[in-house]
C-alpha atoms as a PDB file:
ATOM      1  CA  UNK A   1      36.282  12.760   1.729  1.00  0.00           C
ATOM      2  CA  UNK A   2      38.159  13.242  -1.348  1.00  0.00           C
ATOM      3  CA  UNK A   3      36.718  10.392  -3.039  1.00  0.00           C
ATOM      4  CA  UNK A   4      32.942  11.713  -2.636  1.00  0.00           C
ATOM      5  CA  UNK A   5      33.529  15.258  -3.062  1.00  0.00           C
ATOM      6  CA  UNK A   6      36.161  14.998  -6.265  1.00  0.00           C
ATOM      7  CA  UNK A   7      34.964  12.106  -8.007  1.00  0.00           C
ATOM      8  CA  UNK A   8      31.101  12.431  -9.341  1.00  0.00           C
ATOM      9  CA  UNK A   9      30.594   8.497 -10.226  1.00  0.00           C
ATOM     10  CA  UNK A  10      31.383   7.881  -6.833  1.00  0.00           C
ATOM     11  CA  UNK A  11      29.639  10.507  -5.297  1.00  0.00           C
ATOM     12  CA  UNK A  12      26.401   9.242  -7.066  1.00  0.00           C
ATOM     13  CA  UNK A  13      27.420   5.839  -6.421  1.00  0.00           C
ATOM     14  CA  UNK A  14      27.330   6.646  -2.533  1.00  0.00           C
ATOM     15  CA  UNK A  15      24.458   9.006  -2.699  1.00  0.00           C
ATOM     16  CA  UNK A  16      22.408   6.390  -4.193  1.00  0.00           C
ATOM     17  CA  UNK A  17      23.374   3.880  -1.979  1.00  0.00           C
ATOM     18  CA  UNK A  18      22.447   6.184   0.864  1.00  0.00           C
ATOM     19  CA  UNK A  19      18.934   6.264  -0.310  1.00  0.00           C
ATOM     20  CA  UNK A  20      18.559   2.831  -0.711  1.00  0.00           C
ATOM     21  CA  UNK A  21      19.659   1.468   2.762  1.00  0.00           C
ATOM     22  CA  UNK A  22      17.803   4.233   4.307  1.00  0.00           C
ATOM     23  CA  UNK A  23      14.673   3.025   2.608  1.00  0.00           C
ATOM     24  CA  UNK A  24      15.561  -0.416   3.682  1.00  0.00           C
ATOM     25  CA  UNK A  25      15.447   1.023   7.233  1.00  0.00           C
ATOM     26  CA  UNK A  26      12.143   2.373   6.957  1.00  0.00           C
ATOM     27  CA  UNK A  27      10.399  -1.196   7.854  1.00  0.00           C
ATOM     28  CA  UNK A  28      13.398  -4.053   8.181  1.00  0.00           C
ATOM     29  CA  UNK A  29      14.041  -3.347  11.799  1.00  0.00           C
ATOM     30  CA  UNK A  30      10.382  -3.922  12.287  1.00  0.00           C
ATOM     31  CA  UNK A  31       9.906  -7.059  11.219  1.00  0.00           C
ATOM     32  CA  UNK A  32      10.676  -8.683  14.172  1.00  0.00           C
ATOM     33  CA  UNK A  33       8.206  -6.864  16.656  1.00  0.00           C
ATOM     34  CA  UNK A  34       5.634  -7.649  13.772  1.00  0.00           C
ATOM     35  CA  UNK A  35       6.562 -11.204  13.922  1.00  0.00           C
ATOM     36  CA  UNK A  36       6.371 -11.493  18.177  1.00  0.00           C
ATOM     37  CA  UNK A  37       3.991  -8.659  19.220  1.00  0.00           C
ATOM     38  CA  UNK A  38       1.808  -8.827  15.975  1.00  0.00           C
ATOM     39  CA  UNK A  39       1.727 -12.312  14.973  1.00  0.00           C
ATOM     40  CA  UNK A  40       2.356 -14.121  17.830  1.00  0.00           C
ATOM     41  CA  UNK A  41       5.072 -16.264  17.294  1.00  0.00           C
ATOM     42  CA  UNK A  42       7.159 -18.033  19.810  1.00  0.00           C
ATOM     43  CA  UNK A  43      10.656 -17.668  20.780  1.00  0.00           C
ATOM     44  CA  UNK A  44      11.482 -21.067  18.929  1.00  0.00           C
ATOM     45  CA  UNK A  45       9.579 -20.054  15.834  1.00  0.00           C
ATOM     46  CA  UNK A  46      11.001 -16.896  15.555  1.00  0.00           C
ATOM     47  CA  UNK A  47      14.231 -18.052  15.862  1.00  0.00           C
ATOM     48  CA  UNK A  48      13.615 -20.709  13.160  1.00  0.00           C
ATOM     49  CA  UNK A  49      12.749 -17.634  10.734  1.00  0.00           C
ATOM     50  CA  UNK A  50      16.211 -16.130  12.000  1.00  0.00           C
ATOM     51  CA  UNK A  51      17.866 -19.304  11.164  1.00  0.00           C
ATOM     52  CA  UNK A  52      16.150 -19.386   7.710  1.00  0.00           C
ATOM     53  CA  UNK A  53      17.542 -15.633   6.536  1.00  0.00           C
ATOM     54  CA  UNK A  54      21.097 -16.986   7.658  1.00  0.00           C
ATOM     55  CA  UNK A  55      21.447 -19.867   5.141  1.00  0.00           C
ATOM     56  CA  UNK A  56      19.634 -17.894   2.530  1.00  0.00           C
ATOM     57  CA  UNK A  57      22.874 -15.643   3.159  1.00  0.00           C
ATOM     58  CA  UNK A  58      24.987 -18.352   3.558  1.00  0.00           C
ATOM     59  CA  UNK A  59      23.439 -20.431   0.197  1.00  0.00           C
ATOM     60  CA  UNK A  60      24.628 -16.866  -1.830  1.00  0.00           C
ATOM     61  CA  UNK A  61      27.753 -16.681  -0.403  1.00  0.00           C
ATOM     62  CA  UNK A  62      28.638 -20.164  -1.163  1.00  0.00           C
ATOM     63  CA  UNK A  63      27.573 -20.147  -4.430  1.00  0.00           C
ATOM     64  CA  UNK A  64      29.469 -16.767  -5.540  1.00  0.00           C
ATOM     65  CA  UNK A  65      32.325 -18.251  -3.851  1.00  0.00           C
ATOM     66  CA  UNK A  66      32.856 -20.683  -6.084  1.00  0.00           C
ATOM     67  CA  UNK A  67      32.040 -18.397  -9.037  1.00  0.00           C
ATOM     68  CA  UNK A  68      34.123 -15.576  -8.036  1.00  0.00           C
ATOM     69  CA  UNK A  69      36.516 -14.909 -10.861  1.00  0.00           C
ATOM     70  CA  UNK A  70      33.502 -15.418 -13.465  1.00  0.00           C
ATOM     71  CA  UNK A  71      31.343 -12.881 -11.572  1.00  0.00           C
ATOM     72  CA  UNK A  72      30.766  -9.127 -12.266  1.00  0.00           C
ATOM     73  CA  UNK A  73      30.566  -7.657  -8.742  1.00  0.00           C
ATOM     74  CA  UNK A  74      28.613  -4.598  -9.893  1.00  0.00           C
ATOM     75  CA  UNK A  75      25.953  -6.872 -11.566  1.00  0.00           C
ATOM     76  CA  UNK A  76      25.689  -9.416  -8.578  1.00  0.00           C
ATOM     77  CA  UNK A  77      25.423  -6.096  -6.722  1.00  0.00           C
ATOM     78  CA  UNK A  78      22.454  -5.193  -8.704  1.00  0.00           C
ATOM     79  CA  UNK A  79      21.000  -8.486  -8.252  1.00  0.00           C
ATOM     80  CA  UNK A  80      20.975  -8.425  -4.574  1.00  0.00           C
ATOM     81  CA  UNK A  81      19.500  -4.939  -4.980  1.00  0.00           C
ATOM     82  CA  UNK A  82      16.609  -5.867  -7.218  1.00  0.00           C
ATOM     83  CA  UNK A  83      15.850  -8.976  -4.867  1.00  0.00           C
ATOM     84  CA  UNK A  84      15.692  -7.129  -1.485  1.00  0.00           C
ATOM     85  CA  UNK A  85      13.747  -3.855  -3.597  1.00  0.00           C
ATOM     86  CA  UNK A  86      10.547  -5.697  -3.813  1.00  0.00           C
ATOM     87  CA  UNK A  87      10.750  -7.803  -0.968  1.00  0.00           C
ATOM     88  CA  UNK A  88       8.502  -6.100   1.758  1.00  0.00           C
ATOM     89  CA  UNK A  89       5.649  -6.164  -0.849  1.00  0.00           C
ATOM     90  CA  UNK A  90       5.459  -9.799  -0.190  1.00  0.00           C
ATOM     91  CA  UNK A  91       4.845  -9.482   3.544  1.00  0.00           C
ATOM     92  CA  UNK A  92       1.183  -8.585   2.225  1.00  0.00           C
ATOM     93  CA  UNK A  93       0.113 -11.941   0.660  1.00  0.00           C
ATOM     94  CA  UNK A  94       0.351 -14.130   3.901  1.00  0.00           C
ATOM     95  CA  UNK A  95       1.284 -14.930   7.171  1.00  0.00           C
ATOM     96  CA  UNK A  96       2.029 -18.736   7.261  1.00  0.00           C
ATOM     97  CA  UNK A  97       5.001 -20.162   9.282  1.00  0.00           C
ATOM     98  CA  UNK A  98       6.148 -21.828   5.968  1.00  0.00           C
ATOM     99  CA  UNK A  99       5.594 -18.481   3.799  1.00  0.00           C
ATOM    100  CA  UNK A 100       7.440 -16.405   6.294  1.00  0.00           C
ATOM    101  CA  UNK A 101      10.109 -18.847   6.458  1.00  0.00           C
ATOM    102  CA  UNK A 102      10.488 -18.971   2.543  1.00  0.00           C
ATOM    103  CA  UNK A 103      10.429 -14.353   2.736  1.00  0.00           C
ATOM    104  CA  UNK A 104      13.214 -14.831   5.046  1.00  0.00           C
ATOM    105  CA  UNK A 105      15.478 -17.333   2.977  1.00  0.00           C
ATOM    106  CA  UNK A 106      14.741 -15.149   0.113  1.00  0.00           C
ATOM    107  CA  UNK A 107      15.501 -12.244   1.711  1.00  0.00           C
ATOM    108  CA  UNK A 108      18.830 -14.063   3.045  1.00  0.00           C
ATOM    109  CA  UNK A 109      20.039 -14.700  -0.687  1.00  0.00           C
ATOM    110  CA  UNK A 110      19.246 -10.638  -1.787  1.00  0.00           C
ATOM    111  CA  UNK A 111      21.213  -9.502   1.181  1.00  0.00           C
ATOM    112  CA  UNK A 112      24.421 -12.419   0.869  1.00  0.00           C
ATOM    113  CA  UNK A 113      24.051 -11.530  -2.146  1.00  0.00           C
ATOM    114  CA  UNK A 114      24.380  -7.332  -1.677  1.00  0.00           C
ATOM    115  CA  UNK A 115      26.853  -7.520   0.882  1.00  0.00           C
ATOM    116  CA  UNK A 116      29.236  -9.753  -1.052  1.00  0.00           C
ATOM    117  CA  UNK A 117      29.266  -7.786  -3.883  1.00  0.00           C
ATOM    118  CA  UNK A 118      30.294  -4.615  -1.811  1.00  0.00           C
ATOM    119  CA  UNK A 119      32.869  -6.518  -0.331  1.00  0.00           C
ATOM    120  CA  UNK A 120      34.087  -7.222  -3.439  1.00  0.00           C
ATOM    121  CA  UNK A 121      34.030  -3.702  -4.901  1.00  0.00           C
ATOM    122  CA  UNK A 122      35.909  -2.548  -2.118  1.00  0.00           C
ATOM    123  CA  UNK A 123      38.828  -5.141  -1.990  1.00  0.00           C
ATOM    124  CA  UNK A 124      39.331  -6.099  -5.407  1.00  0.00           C
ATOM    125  CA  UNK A 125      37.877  -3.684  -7.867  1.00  0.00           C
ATOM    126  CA  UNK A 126      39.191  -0.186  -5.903  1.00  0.00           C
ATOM    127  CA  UNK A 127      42.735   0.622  -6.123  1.00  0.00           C
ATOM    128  CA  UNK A 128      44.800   0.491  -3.020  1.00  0.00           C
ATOM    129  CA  UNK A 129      44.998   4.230  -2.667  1.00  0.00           C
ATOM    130  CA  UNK A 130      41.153   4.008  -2.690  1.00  0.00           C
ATOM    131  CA  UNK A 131      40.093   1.800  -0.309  1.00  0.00           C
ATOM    132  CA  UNK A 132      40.442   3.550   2.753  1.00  0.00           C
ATOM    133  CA  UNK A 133      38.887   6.545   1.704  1.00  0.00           C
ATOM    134  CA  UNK A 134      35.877   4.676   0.180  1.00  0.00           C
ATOM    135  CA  UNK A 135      35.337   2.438   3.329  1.00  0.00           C
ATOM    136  CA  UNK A 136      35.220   5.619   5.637  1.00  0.00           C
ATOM    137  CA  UNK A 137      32.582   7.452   3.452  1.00  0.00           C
ATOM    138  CA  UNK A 138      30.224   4.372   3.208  1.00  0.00           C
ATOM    139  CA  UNK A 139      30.566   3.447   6.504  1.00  0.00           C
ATOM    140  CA  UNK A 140      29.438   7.522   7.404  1.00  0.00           C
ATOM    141  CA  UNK A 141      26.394   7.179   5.346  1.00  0.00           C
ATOM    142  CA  UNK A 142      25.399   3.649   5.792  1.00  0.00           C
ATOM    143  CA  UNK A 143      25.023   4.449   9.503  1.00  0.00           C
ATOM    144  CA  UNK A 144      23.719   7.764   8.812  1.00  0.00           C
ATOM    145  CA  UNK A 145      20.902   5.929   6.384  1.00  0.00           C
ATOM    146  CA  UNK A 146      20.180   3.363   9.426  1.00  0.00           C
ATOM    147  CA  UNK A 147      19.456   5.664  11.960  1.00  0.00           C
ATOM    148  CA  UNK A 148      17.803   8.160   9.511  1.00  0.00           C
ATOM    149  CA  UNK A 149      15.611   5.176   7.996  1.00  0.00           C
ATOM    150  CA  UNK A 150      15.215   3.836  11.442  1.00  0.00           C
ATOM    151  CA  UNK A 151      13.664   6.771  13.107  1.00  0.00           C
ATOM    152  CA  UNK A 152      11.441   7.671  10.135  1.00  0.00           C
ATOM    153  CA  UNK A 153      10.085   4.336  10.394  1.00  0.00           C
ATOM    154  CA  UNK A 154       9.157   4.453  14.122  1.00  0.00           C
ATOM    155  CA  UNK A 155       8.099   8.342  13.662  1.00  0.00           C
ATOM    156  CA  UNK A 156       5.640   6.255  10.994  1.00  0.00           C
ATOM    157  CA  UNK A 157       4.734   3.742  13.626  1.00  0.00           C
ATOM    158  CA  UNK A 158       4.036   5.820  16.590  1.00  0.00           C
ATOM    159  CA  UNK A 159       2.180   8.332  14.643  1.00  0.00           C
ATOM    160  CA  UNK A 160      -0.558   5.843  13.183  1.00  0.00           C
ATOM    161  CA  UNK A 161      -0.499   3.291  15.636  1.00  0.00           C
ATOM    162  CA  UNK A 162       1.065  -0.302  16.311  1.00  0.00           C
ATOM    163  CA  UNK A 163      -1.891  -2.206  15.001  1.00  0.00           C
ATOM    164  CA  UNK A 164      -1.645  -4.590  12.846  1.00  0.00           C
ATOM    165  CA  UNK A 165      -3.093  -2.750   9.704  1.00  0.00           C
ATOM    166  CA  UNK A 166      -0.190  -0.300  10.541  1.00  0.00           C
ATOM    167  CA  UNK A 167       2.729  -2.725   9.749  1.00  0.00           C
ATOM    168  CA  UNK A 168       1.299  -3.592   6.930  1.00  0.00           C
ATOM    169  CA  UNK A 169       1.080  -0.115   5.477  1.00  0.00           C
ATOM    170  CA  UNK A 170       4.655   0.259   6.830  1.00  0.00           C
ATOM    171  CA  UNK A 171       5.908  -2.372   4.635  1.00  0.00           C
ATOM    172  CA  UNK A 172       4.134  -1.639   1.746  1.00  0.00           C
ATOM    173  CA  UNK A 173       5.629   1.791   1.976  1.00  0.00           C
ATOM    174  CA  UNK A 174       8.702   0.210   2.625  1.00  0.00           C
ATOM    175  CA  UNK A 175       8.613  -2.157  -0.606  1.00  0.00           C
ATOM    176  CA  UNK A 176       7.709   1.388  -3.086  1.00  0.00           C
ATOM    177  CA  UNK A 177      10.833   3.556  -1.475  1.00  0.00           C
ATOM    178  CA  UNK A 178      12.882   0.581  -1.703  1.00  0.00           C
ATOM    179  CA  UNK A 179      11.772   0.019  -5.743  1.00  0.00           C
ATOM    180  CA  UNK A 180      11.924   4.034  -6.245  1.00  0.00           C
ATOM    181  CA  UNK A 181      15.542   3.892  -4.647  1.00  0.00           C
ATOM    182  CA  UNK A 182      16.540   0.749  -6.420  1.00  0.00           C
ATOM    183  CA  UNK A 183      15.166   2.231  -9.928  1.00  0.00           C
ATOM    184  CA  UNK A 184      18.681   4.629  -9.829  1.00  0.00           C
ATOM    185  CA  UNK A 185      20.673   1.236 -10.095  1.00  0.00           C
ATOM    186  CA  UNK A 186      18.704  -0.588 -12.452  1.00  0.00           C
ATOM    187  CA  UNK A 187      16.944   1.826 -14.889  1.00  0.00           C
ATOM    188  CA  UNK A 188      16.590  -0.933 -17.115  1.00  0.00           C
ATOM    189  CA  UNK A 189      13.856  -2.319 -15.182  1.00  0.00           C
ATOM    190  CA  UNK A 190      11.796   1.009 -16.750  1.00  0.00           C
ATOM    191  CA  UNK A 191      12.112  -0.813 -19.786  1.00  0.00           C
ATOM    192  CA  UNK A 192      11.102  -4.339 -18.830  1.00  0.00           C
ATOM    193  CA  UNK A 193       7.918  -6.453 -18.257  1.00  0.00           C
ATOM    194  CA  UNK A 194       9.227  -6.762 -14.439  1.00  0.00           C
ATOM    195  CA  UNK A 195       8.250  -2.882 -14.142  1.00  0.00           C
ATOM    196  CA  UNK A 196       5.159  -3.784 -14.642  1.00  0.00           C
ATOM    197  CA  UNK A 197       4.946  -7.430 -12.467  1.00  0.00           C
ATOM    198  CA  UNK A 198       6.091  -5.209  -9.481  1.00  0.00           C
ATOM    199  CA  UNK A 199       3.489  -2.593 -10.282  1.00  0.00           C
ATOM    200  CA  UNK A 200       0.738  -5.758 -10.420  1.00  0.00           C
ATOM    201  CA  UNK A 201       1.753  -6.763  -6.981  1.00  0.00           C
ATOM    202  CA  UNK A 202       1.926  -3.944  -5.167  1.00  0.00           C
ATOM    203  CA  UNK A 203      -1.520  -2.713  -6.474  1.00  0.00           C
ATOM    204  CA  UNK A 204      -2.906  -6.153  -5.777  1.00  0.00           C
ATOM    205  CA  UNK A 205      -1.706  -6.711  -2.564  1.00  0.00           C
ATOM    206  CA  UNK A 206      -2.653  -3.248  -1.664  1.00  0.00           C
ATOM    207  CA  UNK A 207      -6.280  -3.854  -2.941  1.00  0.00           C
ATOM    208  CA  UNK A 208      -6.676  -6.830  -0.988  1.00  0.00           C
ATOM    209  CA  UNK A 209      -5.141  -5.640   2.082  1.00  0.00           C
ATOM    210  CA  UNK A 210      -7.470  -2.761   2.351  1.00  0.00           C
ATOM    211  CA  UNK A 211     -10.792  -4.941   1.437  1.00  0.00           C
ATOM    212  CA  UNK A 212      -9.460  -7.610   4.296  1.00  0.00           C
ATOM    213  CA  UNK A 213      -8.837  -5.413   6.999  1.00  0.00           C
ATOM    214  CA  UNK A 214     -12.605  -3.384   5.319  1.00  0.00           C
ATOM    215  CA  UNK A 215     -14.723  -6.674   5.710  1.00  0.00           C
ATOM    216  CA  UNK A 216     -13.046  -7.178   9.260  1.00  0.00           C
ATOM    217  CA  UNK A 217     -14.098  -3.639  10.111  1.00  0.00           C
ATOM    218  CA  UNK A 218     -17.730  -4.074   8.884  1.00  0.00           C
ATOM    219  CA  UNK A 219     -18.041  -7.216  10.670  1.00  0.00           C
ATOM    220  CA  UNK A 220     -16.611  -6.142  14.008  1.00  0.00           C
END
């Protein structure tokens, strides 16, 4: 533990990266009872939109294989990071086969992406005398920010309900911890038009969420 307790950059490195996958835990582990119990979708189907977030990882790790001594692992780090941020916003604007299958390759880029990256910060950028140390800390608070984000997800879920409305305010959710967690790696974005795009998309597909699922609820 003397790497997190002795050395601040790393200590904020892991703390931040602790609130990040925990906020990815809030809603990814529910995406696949949204897709079966929610949506519907068959066995075969679902499995298609399994095999669709696999080569979306394995498309990113191909391609930074073969740019691996040009690329900066921090900044493909922050790449995968500002990919997978956003993502559960998206869940909002449809629920097409095709438009799932597209989330799910996109999403399999961000996270090939992120996980390559931290393989590559731990085996070539740390020193030798580093890497065990670093390895035992993240893998402590990467599990810790699984269950943690896990739990708090399904506290979410049983609290208001499995309906369908429910998921969809659990992603949503998801998408602005994941951006407010993500802003601590990439404070440029503060600076940037793309501050505002994700802003535009999460009020819009809020907005028309809320007057769907209103009309629905006049009607019925």
């Amino acid at each position: 533990w003397e790497v997190f307790l002795q050395n601040q950059s790393k200590r904020k490195f892991f703390l931040l990266l602790f609130s990040f996958i925990l906020t990815v835990h809030f809603s990814a582990p529910f995406v696949a009872p949204y897709l079966l119990a929610k949506l519907h979708m068959s066995y075969a189907w679902f499995m298609l939109s399994i095999a669709a977030l696999l080569i979306g990882k394995m498309t990113a790790s191909v391609w930074i294989e073969k740019r691996k001594t040009q690329i900066d692992s921090f900044a493909m780090f922050k790449f995968g990071v500002m990919i997978a941020a956003p993502s559960p916003l998206l869940w909002a604007f449809g629920d097409q086969f095709v438009y799932i299958l597209f989330l799910q390759f996109l999403g399999g880029v961000a996270w090939g992406a992120y996980e390559v990256a931290l393989m590559l910060i731990f085996f070539r950028d740390l020193r030798n005398d580093e890497k065990v140390s670093f390895l035992t800390v993240f893998n402590f608070l990467n599990s810790l920010g699984i269950i943690l984000g896990t739990f708090l997800g399904a506290h979410f879920l049983s609290s208001f309900g499995g309906q369908e409305l429910v998921y969809g305010a659990l992603f949503l959710g998801g998408g602005v911890l994941r951006i407010l967690a993500a802003n601590f790696f990439w404070r440029f974005i503060l600076q940037s038009l793309l501050q505002y795009l994700f802003l535009f998309l999460f009020f819009h597909s809020f907005s028309l969420f809320l007057s769907q699922n209103f009309l629905f609820f006049l009607s019925s």
